[in-house]
PDB file of N, CA and C in Angstrom:
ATOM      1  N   UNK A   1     -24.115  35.755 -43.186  1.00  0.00           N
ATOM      2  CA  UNK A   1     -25.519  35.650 -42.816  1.00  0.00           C
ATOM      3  C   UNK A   1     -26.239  36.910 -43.285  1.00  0.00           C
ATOM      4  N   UNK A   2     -27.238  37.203 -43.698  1.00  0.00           N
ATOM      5  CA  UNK A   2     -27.910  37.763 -44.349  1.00  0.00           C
ATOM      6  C   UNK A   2     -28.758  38.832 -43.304  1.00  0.00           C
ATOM      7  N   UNK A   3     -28.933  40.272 -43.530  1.00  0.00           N
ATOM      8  CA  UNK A   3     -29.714  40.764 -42.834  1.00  0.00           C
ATOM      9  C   UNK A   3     -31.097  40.270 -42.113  1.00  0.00           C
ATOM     10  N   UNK A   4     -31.539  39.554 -42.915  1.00  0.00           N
ATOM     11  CA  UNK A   4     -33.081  38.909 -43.221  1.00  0.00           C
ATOM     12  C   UNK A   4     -32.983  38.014 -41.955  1.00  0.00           C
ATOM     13  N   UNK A   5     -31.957  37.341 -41.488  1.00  0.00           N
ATOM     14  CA  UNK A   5     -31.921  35.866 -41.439  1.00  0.00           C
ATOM     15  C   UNK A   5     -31.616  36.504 -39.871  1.00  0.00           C
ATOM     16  N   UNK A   6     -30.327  37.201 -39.984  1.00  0.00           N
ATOM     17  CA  UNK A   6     -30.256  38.234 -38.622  1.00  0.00           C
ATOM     18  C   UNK A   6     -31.129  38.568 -37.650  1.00  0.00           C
ATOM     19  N   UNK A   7     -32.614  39.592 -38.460  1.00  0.00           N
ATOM     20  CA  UNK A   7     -33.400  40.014 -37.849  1.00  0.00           C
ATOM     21  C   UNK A   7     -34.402  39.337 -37.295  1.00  0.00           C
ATOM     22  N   UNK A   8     -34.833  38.156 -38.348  1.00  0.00           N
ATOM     23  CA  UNK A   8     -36.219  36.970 -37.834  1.00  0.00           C
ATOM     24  C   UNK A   8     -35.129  36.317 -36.819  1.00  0.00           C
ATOM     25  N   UNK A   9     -33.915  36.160 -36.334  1.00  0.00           N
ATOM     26  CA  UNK A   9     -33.835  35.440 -35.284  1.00  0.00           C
ATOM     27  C   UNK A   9     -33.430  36.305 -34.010  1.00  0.00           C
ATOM     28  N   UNK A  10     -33.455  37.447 -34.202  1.00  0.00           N
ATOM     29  CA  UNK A  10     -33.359  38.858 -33.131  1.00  0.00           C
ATOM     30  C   UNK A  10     -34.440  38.972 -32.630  1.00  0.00           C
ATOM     31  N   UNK A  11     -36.063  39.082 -33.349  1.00  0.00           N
ATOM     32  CA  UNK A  11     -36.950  39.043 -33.271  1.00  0.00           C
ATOM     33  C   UNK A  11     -37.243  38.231 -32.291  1.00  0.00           C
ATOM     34  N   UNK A  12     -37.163  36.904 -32.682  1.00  0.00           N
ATOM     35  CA  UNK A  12     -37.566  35.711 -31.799  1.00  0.00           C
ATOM     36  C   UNK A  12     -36.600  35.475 -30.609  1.00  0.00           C
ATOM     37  N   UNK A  13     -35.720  35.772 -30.353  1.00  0.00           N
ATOM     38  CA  UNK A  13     -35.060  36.559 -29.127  1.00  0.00           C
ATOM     39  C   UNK A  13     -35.664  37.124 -28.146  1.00  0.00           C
ATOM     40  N   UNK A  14     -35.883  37.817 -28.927  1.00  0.00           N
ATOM     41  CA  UNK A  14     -36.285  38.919 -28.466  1.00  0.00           C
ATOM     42  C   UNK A  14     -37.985  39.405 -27.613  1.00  0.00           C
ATOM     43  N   UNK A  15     -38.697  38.426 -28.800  1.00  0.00           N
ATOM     44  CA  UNK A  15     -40.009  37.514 -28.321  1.00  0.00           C
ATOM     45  C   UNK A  15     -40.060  36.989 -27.253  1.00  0.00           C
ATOM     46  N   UNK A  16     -39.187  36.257 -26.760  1.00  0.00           N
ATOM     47  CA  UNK A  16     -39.237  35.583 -25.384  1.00  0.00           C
ATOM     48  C   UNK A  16     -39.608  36.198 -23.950  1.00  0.00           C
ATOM     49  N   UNK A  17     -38.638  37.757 -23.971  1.00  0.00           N
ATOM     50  CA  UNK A  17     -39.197  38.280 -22.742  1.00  0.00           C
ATOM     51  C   UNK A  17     -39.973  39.365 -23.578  1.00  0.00           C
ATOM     52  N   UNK A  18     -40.282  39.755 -24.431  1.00  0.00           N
ATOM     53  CA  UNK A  18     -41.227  40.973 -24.265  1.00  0.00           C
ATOM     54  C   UNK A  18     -42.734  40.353 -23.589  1.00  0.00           C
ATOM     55  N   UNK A  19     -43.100  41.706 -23.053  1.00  0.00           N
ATOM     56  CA  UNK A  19     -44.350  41.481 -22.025  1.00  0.00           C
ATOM     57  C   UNK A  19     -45.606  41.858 -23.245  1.00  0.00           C
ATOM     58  N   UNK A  20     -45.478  42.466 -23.977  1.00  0.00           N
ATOM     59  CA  UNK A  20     -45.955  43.380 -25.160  1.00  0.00           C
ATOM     60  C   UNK A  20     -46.403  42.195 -26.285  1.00  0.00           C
ATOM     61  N   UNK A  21     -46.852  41.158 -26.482  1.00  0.00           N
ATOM     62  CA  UNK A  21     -46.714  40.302 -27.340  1.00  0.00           C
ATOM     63  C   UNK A  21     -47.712  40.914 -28.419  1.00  0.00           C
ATOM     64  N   UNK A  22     -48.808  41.893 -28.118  1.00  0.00           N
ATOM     65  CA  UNK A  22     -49.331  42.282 -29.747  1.00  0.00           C
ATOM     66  C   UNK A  22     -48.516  43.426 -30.521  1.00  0.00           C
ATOM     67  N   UNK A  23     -47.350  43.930 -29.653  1.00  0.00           N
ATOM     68  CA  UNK A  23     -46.515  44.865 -30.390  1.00  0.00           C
ATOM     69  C   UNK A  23     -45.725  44.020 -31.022  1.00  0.00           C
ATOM     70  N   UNK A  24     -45.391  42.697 -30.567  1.00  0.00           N
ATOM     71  CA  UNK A  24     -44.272  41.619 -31.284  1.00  0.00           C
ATOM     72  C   UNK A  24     -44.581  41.619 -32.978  1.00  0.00           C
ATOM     73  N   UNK A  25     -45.765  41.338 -33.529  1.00  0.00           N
ATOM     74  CA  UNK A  25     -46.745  41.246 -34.644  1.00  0.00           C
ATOM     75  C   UNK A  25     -46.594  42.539 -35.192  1.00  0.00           C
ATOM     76  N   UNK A  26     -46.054  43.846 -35.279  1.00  0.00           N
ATOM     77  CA  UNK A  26     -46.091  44.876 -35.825  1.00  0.00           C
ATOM     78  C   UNK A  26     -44.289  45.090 -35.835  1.00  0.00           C
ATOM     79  N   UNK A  27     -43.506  44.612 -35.319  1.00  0.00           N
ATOM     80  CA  UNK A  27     -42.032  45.346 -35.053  1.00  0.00           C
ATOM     81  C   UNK A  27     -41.875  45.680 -36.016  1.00  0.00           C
ATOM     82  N   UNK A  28     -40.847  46.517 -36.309  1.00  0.00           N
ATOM     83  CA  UNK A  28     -40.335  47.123 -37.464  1.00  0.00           C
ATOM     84  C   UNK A  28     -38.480  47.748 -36.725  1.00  0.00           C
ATOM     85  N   UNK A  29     -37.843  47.861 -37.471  1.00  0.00           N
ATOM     86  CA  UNK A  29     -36.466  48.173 -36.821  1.00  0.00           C
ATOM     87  C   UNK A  29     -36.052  49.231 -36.022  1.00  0.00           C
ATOM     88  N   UNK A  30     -37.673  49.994 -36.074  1.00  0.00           N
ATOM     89  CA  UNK A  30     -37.642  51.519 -35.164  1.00  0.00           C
ATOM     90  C   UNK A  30     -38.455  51.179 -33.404  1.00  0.00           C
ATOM     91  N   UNK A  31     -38.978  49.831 -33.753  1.00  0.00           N
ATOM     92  CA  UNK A  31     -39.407  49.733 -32.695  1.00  0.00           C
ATOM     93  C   UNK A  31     -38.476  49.646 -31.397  1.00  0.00           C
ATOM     94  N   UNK A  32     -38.972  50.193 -30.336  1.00  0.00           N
ATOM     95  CA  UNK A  32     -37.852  50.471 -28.945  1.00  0.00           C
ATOM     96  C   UNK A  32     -38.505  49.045 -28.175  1.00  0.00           C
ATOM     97  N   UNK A  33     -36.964  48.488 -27.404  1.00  0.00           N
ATOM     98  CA  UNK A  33     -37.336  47.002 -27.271  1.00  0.00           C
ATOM     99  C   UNK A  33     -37.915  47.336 -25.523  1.00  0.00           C
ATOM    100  N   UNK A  34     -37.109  48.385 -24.973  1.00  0.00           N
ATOM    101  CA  UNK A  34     -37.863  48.661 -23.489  1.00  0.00           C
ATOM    102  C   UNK A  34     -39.333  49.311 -23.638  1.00  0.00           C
ATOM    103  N   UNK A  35     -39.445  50.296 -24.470  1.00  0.00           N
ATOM    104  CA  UNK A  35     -40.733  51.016 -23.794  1.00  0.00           C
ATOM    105  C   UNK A  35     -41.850  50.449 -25.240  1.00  0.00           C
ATOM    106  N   UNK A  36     -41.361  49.724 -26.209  1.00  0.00           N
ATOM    107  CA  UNK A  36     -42.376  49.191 -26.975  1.00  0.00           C
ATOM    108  C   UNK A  36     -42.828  47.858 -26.815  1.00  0.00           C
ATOM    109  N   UNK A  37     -41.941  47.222 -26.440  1.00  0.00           N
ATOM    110  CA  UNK A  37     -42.686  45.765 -26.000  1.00  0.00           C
ATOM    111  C   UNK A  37     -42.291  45.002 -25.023  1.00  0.00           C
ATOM    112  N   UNK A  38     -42.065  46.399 -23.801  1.00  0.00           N
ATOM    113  CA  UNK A  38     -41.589  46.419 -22.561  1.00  0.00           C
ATOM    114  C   UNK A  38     -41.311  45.081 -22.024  1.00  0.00           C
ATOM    115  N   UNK A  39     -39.780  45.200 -22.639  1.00  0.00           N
ATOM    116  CA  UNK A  39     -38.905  44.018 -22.063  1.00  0.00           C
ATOM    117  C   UNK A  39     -38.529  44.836 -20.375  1.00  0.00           C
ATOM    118  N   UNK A  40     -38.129  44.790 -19.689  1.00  0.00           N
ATOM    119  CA  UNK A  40     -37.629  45.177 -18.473  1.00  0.00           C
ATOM    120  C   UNK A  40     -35.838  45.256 -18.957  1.00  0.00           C
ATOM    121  N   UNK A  41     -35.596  45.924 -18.180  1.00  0.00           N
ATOM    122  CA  UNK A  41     -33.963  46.567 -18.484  1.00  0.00           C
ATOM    123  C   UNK A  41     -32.810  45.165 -17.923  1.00  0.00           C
ATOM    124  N   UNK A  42     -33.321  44.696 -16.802  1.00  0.00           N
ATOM    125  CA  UNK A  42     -32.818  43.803 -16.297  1.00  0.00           C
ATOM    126  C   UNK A  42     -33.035  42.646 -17.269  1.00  0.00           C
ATOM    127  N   UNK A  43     -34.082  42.202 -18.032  1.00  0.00           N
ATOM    128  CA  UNK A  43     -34.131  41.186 -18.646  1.00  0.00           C
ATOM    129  C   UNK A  43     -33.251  41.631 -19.960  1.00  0.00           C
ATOM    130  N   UNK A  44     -33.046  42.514 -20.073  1.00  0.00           N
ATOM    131  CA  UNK A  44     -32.105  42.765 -21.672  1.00  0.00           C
ATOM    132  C   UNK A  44     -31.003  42.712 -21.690  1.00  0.00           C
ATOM    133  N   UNK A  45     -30.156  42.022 -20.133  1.00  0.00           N
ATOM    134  CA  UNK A  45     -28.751  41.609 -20.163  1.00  0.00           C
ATOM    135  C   UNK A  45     -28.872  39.978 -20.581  1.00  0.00           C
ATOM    136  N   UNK A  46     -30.376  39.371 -20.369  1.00  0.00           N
ATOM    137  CA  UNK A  46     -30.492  38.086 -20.966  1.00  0.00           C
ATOM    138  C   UNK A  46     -30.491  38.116 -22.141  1.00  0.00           C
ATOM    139  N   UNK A  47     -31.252  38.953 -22.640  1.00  0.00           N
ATOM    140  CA  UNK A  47     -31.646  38.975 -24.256  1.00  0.00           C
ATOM    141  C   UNK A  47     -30.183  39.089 -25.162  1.00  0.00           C
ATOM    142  N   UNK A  48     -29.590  40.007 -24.563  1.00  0.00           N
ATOM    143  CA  UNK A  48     -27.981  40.221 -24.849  1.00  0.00           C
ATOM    144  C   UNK A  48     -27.332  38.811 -24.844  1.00  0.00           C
ATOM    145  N   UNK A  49     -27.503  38.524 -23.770  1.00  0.00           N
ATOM    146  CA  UNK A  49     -26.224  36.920 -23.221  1.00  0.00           C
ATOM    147  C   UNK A  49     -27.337  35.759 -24.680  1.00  0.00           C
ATOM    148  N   UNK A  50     -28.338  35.778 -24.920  1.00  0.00           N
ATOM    149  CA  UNK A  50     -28.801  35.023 -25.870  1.00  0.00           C
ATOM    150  C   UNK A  50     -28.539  35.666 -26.838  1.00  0.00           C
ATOM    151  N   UNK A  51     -28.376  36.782 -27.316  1.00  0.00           N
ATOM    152  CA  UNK A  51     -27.573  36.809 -28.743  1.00  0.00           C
ATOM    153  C   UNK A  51     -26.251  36.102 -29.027  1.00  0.00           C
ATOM    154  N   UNK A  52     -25.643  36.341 -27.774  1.00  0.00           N
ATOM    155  CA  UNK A  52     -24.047  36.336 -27.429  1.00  0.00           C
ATOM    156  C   UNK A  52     -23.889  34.039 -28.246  1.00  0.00           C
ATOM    157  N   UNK A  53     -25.018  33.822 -27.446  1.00  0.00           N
ATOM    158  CA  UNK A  53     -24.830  32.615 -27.790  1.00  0.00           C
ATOM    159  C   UNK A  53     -26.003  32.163 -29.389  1.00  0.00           C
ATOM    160  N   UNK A  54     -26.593  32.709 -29.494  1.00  0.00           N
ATOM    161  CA  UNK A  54     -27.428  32.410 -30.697  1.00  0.00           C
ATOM    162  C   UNK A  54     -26.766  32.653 -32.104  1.00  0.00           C
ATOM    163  N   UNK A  55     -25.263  33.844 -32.066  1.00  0.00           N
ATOM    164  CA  UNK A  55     -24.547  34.238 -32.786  1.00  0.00           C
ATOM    165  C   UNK A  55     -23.251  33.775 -32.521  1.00  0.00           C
ATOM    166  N   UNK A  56     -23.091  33.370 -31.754  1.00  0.00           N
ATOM    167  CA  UNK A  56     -21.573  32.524 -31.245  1.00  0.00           C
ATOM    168  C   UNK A  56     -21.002  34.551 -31.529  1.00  0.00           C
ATOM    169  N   UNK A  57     -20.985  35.373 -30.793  1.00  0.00           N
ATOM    170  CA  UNK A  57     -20.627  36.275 -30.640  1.00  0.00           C
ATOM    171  C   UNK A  57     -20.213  37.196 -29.328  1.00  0.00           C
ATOM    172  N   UNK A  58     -19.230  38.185 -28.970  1.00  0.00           N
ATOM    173  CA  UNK A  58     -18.936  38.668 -27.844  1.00  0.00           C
ATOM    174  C   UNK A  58     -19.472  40.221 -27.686  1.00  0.00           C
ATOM    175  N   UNK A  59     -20.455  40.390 -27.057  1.00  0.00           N
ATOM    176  CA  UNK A  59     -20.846  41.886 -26.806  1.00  0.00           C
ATOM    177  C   UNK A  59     -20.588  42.413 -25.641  1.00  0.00           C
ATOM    178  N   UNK A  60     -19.764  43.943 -25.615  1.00  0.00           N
ATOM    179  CA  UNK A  60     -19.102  44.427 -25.060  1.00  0.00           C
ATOM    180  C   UNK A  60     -19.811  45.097 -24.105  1.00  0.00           C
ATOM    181  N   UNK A  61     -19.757  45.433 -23.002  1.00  0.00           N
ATOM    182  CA  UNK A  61     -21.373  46.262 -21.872  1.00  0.00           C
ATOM    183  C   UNK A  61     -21.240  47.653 -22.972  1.00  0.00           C
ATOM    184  N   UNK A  62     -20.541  48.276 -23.500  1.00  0.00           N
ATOM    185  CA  UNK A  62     -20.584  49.442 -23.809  1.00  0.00           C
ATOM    186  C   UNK A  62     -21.330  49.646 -25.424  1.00  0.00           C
ATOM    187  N   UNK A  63     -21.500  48.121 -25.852  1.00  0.00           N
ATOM    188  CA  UNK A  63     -22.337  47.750 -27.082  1.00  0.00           C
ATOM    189  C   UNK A  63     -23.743  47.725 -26.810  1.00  0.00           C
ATOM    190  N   UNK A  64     -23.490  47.072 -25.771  1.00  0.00           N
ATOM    191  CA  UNK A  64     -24.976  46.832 -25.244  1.00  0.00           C
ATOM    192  C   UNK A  64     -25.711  47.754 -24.859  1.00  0.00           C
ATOM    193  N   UNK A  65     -24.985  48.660 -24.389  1.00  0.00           N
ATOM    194  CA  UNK A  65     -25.722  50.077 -24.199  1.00  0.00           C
ATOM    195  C   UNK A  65     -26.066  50.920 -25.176  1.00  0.00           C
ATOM    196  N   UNK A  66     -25.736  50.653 -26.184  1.00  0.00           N
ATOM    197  CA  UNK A  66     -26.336  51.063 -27.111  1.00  0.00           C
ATOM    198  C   UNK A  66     -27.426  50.704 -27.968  1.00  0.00           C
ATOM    199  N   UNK A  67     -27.550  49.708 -27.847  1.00  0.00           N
ATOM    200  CA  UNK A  67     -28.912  48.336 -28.204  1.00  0.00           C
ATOM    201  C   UNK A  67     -30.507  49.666 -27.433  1.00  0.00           C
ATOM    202  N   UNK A  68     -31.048  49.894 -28.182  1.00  0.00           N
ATOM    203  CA  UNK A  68     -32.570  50.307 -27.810  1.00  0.00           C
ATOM    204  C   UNK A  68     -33.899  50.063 -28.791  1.00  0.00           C
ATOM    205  N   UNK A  69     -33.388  50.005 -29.902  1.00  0.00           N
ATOM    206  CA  UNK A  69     -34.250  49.365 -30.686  1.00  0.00           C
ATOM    207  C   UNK A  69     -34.014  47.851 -31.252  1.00  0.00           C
ATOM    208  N   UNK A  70     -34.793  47.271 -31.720  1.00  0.00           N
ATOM    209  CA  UNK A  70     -34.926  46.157 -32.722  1.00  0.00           C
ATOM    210  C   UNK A  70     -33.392  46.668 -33.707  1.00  0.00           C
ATOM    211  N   UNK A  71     -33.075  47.360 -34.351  1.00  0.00           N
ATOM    212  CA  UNK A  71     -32.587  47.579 -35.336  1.00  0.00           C
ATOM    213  C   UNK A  71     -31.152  47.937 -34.874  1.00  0.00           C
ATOM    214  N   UNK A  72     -31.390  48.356 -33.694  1.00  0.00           N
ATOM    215  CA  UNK A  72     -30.031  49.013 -33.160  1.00  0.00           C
ATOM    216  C   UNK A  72     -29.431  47.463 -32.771  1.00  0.00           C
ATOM    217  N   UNK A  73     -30.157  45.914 -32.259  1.00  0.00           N
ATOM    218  CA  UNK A  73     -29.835  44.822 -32.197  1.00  0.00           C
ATOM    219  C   UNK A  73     -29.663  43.966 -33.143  1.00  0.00           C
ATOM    220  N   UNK A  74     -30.070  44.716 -34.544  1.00  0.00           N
ATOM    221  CA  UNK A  74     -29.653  43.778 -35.416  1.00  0.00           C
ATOM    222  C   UNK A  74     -28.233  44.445 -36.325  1.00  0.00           C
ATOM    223  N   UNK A  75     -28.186  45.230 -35.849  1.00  0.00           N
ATOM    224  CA  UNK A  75     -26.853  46.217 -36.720  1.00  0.00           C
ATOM    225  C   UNK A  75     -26.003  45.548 -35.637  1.00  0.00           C
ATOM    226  N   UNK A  76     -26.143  45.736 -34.069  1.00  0.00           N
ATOM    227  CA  UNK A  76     -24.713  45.193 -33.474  1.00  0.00           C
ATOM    228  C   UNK A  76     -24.409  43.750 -33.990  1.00  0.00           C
ATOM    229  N   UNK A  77     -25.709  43.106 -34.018  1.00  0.00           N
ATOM    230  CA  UNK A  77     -25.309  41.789 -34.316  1.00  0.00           C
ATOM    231  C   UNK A  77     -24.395  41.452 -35.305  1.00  0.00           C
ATOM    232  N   UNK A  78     -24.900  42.177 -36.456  1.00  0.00           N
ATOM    233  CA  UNK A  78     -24.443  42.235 -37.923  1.00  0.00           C
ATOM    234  C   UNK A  78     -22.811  42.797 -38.253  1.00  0.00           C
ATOM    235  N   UNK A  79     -22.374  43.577 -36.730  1.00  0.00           N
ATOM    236  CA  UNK A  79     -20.993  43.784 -37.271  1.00  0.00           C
ATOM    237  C   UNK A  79     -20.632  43.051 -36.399  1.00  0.00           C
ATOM    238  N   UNK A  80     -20.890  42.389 -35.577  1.00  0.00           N
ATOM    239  CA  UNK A  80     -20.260  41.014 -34.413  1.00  0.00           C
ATOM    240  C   UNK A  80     -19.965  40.097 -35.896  1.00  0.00           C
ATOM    241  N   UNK A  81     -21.109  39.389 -36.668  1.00  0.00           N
ATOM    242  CA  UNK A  81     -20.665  38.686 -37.063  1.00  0.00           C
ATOM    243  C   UNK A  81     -20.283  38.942 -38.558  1.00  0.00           C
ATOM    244  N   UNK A  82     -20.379  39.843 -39.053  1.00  0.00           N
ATOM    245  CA  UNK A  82     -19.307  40.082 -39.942  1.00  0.00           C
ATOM    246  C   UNK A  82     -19.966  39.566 -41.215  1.00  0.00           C
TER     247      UNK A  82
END
């Protein structure tokens, strides 16, 4: 799967809970997914469990903690699936 293909569906993921929807329209891979398009911390174990299944993939809590940007969610994704 292709970086490209990765990120427009991280994005739209990711879209679902942000509260921030005119920061959605600008993301870029530096954007921070809590304090830029203030997802809530609690909602980003969903956003996680929907990668988990949008990628048929297993993320580890200690992966997930590392997830803070857009980019930092599309790199884990990207070595989940290989």
């Amino acid at each position: 799967m292709e970086r490209s293909e990765i990120r427009d569906k991280v994005v739209e993921i990711i879209g679902a809970y942000a509260k921030d929807k005119e920061a959605m329209a600008t993301v870029t891979d530096e954007t921070n997914i809590l304090e830029d398009l203030k997802v809530n911390s609690a909602r980003l174990v969903d956003v996680i469990l929907d990668f988990e299944d949008a990628f048929d993939i297993e993320v580890e809590d200690e992966d997930a903690d590392s997830v803070n940007t857009v980019g930092d969610a599309v790199n884990l994704v990207q070595a989940k699936v290989g």
